[in-house]
C-alpha atoms as a PDB file:
ATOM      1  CA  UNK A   1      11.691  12.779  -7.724  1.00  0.00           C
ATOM      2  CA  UNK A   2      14.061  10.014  -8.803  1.00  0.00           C
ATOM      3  CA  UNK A   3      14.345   6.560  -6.912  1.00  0.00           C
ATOM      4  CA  UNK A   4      15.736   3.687  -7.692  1.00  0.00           C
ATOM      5  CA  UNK A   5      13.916   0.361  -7.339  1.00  0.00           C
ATOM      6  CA  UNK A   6      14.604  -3.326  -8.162  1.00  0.00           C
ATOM      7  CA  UNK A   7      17.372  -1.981 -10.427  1.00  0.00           C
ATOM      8  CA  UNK A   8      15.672   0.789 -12.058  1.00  0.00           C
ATOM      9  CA  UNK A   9      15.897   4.784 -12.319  1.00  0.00           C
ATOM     10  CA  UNK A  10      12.562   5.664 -11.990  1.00  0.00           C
ATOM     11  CA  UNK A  11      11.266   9.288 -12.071  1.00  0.00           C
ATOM     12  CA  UNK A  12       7.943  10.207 -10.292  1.00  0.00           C
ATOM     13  CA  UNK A  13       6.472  14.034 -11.061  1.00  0.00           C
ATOM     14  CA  UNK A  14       5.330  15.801  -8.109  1.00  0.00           C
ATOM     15  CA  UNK A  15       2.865  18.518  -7.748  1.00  0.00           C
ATOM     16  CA  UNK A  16       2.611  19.798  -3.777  1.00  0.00           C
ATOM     17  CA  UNK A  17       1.067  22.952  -4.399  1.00  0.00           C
ATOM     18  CA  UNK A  18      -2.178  21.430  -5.704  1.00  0.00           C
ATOM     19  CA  UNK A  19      -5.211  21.120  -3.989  1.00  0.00           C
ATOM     20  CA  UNK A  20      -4.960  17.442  -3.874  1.00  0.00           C
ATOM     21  CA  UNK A  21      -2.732  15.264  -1.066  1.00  0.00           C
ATOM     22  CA  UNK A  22      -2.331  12.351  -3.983  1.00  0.00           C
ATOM     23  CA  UNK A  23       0.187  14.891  -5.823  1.00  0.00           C
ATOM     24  CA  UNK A  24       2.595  14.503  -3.559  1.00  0.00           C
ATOM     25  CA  UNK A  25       5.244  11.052  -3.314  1.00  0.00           C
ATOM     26  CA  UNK A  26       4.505  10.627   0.588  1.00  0.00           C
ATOM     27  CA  UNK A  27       7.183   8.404   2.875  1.00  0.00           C
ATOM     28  CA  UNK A  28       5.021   5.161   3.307  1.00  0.00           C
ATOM     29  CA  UNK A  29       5.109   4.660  -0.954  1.00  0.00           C
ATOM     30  CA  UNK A  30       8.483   4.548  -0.611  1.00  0.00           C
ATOM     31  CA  UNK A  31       8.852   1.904   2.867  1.00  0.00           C
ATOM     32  CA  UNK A  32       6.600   0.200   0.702  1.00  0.00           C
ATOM     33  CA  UNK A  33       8.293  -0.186  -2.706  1.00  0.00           C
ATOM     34  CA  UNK A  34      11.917  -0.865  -0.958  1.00  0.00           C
ATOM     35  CA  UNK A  35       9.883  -3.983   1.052  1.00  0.00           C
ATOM     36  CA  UNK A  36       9.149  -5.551  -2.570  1.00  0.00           C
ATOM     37  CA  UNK A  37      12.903  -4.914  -3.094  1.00  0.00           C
ATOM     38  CA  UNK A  38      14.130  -6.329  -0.144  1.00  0.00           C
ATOM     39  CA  UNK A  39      11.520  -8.949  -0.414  1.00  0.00           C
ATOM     40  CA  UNK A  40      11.640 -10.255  -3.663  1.00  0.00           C
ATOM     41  CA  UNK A  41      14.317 -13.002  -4.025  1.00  0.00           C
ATOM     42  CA  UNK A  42      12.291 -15.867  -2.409  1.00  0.00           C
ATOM     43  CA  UNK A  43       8.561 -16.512  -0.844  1.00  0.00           C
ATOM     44  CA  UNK A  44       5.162 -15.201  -1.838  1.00  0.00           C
ATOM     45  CA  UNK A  45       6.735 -11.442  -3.025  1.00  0.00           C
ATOM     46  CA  UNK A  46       9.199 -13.122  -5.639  1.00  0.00           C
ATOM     47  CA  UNK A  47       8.430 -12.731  -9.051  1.00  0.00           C
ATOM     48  CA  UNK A  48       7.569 -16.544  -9.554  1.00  0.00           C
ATOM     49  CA  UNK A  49       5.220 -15.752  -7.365  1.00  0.00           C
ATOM     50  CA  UNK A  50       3.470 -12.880  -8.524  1.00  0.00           C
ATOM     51  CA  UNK A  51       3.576 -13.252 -12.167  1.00  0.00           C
ATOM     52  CA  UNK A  52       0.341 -12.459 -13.702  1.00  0.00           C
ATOM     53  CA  UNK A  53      -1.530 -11.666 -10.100  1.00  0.00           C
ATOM     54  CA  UNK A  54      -3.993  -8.949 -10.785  1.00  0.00           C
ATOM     55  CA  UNK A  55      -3.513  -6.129  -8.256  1.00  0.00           C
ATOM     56  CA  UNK A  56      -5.291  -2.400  -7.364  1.00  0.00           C
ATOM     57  CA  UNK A  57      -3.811   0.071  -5.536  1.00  0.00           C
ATOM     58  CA  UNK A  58      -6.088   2.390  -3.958  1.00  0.00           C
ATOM     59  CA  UNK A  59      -5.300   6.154  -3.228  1.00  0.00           C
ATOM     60  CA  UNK A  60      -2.218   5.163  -5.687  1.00  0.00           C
ATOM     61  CA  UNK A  61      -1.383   9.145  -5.869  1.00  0.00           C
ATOM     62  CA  UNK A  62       1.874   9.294  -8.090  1.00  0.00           C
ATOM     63  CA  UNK A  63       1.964   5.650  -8.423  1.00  0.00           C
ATOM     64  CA  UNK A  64       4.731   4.488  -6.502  1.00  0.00           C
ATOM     65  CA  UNK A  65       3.722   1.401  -5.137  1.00  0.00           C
ATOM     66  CA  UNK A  66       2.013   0.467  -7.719  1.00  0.00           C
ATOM     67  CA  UNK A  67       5.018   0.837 -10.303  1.00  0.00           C
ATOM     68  CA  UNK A  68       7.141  -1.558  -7.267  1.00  0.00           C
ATOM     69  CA  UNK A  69       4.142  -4.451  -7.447  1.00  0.00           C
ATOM     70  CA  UNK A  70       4.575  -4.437 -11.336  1.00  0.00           C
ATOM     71  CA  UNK A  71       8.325  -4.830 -11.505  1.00  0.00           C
ATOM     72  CA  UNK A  72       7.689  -7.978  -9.793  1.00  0.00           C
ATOM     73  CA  UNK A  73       5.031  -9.119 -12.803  1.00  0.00           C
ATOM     74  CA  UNK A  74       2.010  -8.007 -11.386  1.00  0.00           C
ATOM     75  CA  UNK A  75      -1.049  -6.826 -13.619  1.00  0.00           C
ATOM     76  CA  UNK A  76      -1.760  -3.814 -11.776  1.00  0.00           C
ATOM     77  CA  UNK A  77      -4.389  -0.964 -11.914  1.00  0.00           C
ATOM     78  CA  UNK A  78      -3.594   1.982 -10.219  1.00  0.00           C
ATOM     79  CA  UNK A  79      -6.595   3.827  -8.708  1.00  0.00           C
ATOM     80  CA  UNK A  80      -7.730   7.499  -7.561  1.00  0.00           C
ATOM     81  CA  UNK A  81      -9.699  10.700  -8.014  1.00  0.00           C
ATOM     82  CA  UNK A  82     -10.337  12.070 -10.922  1.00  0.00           C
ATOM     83  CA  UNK A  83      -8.178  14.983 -10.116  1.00  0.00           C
ATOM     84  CA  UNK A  84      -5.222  13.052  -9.776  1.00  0.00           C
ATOM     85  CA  UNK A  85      -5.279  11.001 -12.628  1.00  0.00           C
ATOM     86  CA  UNK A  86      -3.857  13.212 -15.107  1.00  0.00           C
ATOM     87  CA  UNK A  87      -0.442  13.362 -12.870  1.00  0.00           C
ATOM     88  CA  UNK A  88      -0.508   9.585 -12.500  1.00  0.00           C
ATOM     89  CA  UNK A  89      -1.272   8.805 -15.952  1.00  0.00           C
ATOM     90  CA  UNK A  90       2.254  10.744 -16.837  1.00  0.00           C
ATOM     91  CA  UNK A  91       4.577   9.190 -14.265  1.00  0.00           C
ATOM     92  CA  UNK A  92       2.869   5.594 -15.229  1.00  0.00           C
ATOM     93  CA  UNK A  93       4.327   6.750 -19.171  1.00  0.00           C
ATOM     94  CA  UNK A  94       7.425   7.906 -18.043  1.00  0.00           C
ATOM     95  CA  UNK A  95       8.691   5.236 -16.149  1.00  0.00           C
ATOM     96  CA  UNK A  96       6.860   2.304 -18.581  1.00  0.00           C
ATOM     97  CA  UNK A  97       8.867   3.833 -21.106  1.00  0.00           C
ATOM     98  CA  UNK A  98      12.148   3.642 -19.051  1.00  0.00           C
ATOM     99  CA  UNK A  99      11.737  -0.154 -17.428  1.00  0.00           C
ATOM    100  CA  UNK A 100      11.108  -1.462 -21.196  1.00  0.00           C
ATOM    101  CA  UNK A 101      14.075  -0.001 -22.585  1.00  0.00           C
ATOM    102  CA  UNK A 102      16.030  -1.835 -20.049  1.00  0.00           C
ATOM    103  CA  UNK A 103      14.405  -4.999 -18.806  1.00  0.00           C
ATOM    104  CA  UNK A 104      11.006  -5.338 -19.918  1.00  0.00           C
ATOM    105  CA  UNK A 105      10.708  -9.563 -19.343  1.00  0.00           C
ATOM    106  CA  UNK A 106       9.995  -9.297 -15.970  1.00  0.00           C
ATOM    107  CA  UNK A 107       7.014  -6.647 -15.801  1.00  0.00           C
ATOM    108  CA  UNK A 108       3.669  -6.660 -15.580  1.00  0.00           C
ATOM    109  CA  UNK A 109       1.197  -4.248 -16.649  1.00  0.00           C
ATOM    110  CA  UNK A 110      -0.251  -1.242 -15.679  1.00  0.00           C
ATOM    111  CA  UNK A 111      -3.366   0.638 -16.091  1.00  0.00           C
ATOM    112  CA  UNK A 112      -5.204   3.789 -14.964  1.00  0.00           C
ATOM    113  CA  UNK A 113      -8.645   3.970 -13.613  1.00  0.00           C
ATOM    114  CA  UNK A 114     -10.648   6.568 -11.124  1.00  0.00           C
ATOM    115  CA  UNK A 115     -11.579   4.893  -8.145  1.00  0.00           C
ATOM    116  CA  UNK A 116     -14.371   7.005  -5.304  1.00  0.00           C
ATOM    117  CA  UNK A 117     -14.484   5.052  -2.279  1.00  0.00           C
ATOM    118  CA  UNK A 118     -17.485   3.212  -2.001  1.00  0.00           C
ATOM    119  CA  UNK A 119     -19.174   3.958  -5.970  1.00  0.00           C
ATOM    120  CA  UNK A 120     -20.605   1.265  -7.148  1.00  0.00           C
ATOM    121  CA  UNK A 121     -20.301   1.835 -10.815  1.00  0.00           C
ATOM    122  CA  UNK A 122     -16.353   2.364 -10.369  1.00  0.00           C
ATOM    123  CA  UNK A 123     -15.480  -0.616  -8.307  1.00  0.00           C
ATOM    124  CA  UNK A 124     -17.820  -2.803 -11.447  1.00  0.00           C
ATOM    125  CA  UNK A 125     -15.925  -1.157 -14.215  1.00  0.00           C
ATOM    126  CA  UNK A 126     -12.056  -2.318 -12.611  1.00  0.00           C
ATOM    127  CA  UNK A 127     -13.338  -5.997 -12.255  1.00  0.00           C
ATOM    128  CA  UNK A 128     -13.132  -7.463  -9.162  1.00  0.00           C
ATOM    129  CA  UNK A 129     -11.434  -9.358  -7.509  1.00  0.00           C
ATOM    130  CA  UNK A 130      -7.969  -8.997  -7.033  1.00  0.00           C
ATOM    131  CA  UNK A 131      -5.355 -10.877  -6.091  1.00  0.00           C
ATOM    132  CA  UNK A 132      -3.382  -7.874  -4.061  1.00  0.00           C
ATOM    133  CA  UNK A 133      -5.157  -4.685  -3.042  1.00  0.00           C
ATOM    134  CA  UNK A 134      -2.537  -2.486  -1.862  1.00  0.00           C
ATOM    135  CA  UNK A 135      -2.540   1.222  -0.765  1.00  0.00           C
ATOM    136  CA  UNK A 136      -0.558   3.175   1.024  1.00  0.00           C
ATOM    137  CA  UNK A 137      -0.899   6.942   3.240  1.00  0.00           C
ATOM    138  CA  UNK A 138      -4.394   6.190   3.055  1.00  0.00           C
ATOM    139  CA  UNK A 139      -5.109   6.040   6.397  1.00  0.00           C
ATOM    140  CA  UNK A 140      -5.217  10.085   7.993  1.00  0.00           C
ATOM    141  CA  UNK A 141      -8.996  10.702   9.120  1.00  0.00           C
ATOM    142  CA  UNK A 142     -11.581   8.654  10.503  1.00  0.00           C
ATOM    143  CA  UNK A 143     -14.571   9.495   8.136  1.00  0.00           C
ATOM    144  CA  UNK A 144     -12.394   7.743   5.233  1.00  0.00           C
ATOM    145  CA  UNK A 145     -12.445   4.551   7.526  1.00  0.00           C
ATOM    146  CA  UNK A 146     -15.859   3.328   6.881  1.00  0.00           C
ATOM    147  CA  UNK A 147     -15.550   3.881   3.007  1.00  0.00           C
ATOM    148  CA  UNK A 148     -11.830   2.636   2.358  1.00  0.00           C
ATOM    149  CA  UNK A 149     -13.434  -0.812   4.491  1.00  0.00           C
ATOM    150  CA  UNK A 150     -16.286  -1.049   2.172  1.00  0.00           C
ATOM    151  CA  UNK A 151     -14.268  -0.529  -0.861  1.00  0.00           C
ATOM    152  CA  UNK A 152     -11.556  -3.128   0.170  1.00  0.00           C
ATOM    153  CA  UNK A 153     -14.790  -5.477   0.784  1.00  0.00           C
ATOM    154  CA  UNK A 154     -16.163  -5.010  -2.399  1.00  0.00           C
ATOM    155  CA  UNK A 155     -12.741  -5.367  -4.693  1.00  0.00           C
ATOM    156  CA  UNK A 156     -11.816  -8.651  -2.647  1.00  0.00           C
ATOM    157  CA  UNK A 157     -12.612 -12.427  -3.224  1.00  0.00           C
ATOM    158  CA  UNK A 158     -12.031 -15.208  -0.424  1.00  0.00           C
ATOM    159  CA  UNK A 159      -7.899 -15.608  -1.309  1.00  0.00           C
ATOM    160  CA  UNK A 160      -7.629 -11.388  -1.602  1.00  0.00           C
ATOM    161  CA  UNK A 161      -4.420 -10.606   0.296  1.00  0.00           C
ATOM    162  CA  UNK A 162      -4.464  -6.680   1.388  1.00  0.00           C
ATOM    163  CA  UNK A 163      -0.888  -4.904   2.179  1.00  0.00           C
ATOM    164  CA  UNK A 164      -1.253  -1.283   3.345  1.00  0.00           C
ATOM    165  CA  UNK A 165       0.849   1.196   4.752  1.00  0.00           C
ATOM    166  CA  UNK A 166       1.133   4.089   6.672  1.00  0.00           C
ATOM    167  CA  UNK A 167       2.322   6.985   8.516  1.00  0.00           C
ATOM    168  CA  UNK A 168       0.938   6.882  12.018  1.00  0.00           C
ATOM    169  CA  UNK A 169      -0.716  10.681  12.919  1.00  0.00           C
ATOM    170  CA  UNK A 170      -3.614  10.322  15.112  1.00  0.00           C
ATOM    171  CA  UNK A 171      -3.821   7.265  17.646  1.00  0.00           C
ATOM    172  CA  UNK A 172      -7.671   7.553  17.527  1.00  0.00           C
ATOM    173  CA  UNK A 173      -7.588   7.021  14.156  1.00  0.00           C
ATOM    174  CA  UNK A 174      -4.725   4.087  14.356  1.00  0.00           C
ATOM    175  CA  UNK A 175      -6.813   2.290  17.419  1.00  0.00           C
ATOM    176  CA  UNK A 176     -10.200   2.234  15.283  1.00  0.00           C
ATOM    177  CA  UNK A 177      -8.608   1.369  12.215  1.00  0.00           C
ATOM    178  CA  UNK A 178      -6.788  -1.600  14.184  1.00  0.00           C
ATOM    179  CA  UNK A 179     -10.623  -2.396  15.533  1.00  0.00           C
ATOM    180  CA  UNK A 180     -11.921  -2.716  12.113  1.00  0.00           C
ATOM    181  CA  UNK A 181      -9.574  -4.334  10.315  1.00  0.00           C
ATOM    182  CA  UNK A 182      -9.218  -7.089  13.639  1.00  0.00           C
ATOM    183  CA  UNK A 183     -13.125  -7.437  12.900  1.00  0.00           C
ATOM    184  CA  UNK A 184     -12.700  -8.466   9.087  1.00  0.00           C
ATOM    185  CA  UNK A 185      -9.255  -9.932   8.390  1.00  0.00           C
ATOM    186  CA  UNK A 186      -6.024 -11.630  10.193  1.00  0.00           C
ATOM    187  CA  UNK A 187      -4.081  -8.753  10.514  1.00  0.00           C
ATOM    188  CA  UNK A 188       0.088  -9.320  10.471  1.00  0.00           C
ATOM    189  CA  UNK A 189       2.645  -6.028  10.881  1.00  0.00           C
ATOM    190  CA  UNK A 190       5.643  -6.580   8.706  1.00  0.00           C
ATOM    191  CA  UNK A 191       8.497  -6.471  11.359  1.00  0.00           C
ATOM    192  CA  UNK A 192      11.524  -3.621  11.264  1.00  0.00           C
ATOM    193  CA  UNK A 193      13.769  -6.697   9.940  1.00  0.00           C
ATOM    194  CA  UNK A 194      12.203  -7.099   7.175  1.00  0.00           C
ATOM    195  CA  UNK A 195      11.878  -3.331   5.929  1.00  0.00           C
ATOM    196  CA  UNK A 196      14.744  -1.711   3.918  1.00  0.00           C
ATOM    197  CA  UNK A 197      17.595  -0.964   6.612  1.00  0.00           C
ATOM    198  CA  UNK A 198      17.375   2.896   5.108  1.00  0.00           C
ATOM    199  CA  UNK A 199      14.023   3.157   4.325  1.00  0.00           C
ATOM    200  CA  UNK A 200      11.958   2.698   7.584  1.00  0.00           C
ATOM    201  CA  UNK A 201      10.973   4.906  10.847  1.00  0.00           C
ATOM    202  CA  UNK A 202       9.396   3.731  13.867  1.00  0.00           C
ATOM    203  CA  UNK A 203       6.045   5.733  12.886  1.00  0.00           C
ATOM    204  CA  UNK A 204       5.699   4.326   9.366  1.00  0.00           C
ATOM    205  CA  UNK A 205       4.268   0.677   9.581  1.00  0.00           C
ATOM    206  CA  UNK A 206       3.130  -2.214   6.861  1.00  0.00           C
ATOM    207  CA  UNK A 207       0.191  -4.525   6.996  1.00  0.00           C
ATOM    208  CA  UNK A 208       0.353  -7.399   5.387  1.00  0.00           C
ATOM    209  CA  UNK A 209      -3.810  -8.840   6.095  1.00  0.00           C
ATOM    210  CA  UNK A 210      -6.159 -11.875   4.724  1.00  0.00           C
ATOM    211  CA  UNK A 211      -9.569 -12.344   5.320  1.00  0.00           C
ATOM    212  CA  UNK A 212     -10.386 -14.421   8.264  1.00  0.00           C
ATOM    213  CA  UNK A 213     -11.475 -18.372   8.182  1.00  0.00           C
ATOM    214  CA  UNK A 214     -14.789 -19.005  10.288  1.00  0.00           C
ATOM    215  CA  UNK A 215     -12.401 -21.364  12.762  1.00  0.00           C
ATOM    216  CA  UNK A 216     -10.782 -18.751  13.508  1.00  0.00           C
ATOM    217  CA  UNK A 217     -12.849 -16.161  15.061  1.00  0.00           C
ATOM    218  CA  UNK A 218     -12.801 -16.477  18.313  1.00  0.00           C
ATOM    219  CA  UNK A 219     -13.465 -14.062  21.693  1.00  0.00           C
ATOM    220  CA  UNK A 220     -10.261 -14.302  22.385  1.00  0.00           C
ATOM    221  CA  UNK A 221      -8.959 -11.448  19.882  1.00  0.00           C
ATOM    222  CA  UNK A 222      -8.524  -9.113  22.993  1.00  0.00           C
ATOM    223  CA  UNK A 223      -5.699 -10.919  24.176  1.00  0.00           C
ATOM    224  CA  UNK A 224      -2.434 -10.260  23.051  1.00  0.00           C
ATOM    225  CA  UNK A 225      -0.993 -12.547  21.036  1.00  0.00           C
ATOM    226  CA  UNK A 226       2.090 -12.454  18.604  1.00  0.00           C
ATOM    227  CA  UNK A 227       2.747 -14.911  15.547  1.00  0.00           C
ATOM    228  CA  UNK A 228       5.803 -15.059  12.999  1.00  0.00           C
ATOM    229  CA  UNK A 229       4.765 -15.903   9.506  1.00  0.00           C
ATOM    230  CA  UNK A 230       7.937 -18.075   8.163  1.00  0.00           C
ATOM    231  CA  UNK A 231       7.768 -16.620   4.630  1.00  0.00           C
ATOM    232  CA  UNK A 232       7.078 -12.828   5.078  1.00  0.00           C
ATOM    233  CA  UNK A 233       8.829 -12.714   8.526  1.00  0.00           C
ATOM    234  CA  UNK A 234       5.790 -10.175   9.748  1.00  0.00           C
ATOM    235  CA  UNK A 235       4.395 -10.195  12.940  1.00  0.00           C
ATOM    236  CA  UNK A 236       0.633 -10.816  14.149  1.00  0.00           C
ATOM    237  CA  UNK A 237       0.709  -8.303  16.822  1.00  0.00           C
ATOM    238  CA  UNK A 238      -3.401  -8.455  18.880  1.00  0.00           C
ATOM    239  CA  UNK A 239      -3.093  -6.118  21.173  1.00  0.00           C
ATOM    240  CA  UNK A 240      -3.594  -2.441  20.840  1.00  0.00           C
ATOM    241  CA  UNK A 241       0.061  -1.214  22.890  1.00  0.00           C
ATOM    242  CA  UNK A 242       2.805   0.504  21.627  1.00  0.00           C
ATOM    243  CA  UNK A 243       1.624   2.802  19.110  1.00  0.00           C
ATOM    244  CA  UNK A 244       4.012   5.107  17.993  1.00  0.00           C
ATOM    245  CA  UNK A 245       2.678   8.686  16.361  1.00  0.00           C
ATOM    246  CA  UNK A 246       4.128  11.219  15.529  1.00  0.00           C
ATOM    247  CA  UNK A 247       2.420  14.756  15.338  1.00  0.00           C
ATOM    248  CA  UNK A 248       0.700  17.150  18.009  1.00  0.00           C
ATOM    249  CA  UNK A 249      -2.685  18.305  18.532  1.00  0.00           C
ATOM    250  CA  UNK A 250      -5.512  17.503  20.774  1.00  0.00           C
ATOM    251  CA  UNK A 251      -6.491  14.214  19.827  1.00  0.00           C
ATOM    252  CA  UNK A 252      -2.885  12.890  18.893  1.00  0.00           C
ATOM    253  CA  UNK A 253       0.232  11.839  20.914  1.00  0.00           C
ATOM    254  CA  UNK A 254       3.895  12.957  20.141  1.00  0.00           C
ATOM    255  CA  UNK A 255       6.324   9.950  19.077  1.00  0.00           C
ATOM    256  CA  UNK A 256       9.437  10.071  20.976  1.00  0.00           C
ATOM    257  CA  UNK A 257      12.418  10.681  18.479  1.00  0.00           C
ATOM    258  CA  UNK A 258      14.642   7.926  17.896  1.00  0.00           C
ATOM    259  CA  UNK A 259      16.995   9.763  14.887  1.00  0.00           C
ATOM    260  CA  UNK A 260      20.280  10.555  15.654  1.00  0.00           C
ATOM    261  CA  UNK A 261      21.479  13.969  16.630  1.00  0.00           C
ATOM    262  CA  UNK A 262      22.411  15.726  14.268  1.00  0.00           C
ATOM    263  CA  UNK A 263      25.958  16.975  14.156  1.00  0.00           C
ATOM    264  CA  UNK A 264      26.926  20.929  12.833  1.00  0.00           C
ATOM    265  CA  UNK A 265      28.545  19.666   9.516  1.00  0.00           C
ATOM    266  CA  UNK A 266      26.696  16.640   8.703  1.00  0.00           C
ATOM    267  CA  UNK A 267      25.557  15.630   5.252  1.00  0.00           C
ATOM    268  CA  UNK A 268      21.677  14.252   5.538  1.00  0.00           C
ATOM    269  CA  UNK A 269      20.868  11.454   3.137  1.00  0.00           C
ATOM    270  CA  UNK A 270      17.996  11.929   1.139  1.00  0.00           C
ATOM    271  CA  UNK A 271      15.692   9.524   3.196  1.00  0.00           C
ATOM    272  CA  UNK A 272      16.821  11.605   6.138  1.00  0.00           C
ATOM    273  CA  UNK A 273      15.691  14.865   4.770  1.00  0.00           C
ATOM    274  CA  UNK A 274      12.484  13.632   4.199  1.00  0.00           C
ATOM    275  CA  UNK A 275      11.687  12.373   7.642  1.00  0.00           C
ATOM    276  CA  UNK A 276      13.296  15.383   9.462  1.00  0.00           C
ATOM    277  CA  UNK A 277      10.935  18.005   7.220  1.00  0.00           C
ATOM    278  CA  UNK A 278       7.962  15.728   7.937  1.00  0.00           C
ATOM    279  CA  UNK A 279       8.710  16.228  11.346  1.00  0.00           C
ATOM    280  CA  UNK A 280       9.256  20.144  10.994  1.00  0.00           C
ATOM    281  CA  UNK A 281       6.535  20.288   8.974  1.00  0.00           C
ATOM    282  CA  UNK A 282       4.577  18.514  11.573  1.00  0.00           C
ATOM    283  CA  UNK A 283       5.426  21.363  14.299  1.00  0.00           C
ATOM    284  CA  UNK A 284       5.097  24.169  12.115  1.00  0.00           C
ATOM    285  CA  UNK A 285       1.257  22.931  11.062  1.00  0.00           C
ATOM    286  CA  UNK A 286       0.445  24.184  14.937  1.00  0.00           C
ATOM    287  CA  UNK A 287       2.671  27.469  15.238  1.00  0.00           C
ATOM    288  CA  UNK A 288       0.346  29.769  14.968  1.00  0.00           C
ATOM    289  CA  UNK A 289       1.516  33.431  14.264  1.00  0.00           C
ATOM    290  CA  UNK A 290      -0.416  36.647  15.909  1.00  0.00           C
END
C-alpha cells in the first residue's frame, strides 16, 4: 500500500488473509499519520518539538503511525505480537531505506520489539517511560480494555502524553473506554478542523490525553464540559453524547451516513474506497446465507 506522508513515498506490505488483525493497514493509522502532517509546522507536534522524544506505539501492526511520529524526529519503538513482527520488521526496512535516501536529517529512529499487554518482562525490556505512547485501532473489544490500561500505566511517567485513535464499532465498548480513561487522564478529542480535510470520517476519532494533576479531580467530571487547547486545537469533550458508530449487531448502534451519494460514473478516491468497503464489509459481516 503506498502513501505519502510529510513528503515521502512510503510503501507498507499488507497481509489480510492472515490470522492476525495487525497485518492489515486499518483507516485510523492513516487519520493518524496525516494529523502529524497537518500538524507539524508549529506547536508541540513540530519537529523542534519532538526531536529526540522517545515514543512506543502499541498494537503498531504495519507500522504506520509509528513511521509518521519518526519523520517528525521521534525515537520510536514500534510494538506487537510476536506474530506480527516479522511483517513489521520489513515495512520498518523498506521505508528506513527510502526516507534516508531522500531526507534523512530530520528522522528519528526506529526499533522493533514484541509487546503482550500487561507482561511484565516485555514492558522492562522496552524501558520505560516514554515521552509519547501512541496506538491506534486498538480499541474493538472490551476484555482488551483492562490490559491496554495497565500497559499504558506501566510504560508512562508523570509528563507521558498518550494519543490514540480509533474506529468507533461498539458504543459499549466506546462508553467504558471513555469511563476509564476519564478515571486516569485529562482526556481531549482532536477536533474535525484539525484532521486532514481528506483523511477523516465522523466514526474515526483521535485522543490526544495526559495524566491528571491531583487539583484537578473533582466530582464534577459528570458534567459536560468542553475546553479548546490553543496549541493542538482539540477539544475536551466530558460528557458521554454524541457517539457516532458505525456497524450493526446487538450490542452496537448504526452511524448515520454522512458521504455523498454516489453518482453512476463517478471516480472514488482512494480514501473513499476504503471507507465505503469498510462500510460494506461491515454489512456483509451479518448477512448470513442459508
Amino acid at each position: 500500500m503506498p502513501l505519502e506522508v510529510l513528503g515521502h513515498e512510503l510503501q507498507f506490505s499488507q497481509d489480510p488473509n492472515s490470522k492476525h488483525l495487525g497485518t492489515t493497514v486499518w483507516d485510523a493509522s492513516l487519520v493518524f499519520a496525516k494529523f502529524l502532517e497537518r500538524n507539524c509546522r508549529k506547536g508541540r507536534f513540530s519537529p523542534a518539538k519532538l526531536k529526540g522524544k522517545r515514543v512506543i506505539e502499541l498494537g503498531a501492526g504495519c507500522g504506520v503511525s509509528g513511521v509518521g511520529m519518526a519523520l517528525l524526529g521521534c525515537d520510536v519503538i514500534l510494538t506487537d505480537q510476536k506474530e506480527v513482527l516479522p511483517l513489521l520488521q520489513r515495512n520498518v526496512e523498506r521505508n528506513i531505506s527510502r526516507i534516508m535516501q531522500k531526507n534523512p536529517e530530520s528522522f528519528g529512529s526506529i526499533k522493533v520489539a514484541e509487546l503482550q499487554w500487561g507482561d511484565e518482562s516485555h514492558i522492562k525490556a522496552v524501558g520505560p517511560p516514554f515521552d509519547y505512547i501512541i496506538g491506534t485501532d486498538v480499541v474493538y473489544v472490551e476484555h482488551l480494555l483492562e490490559p491496554l490500561l495497565q500497559t499504558i500505566l506501566a510504560l508512562s511517567g508523570p509528563r507521558t502524553t498518550i494519543l490514540l485513535g480509533y474506529e468507533i464499532r461498539s458504543t459499549s465498548v466506546h462508553e467504558k473506554m471513555l469511563q476509564m480513561w476519564k478515571r486516569n487522564f485529562d482526556v481531549k478529542t482532536v477536533s474535525k478542523s484539525k484532521m486532514d480535510e481528506t483523511f477523516q470520517h465522523p466514526s474515526i476519532q483521535l485522543f490526544i490525553m495526559e495524566f491528571k494533576h491531583s487539583a484537578e479531580c473533582t466530582e464534577n467530571s459528570g458534567q459536560a464540559t468542553v475546553k479548546v487547547d490553543i496549541e493542538t486545537g482539540v477539544e475536551d469533550k466530558s460528557s458521554k453524547g454524541n457517539v457516532i458508530v458505525e456497524g450493526s449487531g446487538p450490542a452496537e448502534e448504526t452511524v448515520e451516513d454522512h458521504s455523498k451519494p454516489i453518482s453512476q460514473n463517478a471516480k472514488l478516491s482512494e480514501w473513499e474506497a476504503r471507507r465505503y468497503g469498510s462500510m460494506a464489509a461491515r454489512v456483509l459481516r451479518d448477512v448470513k446465507i442459508s
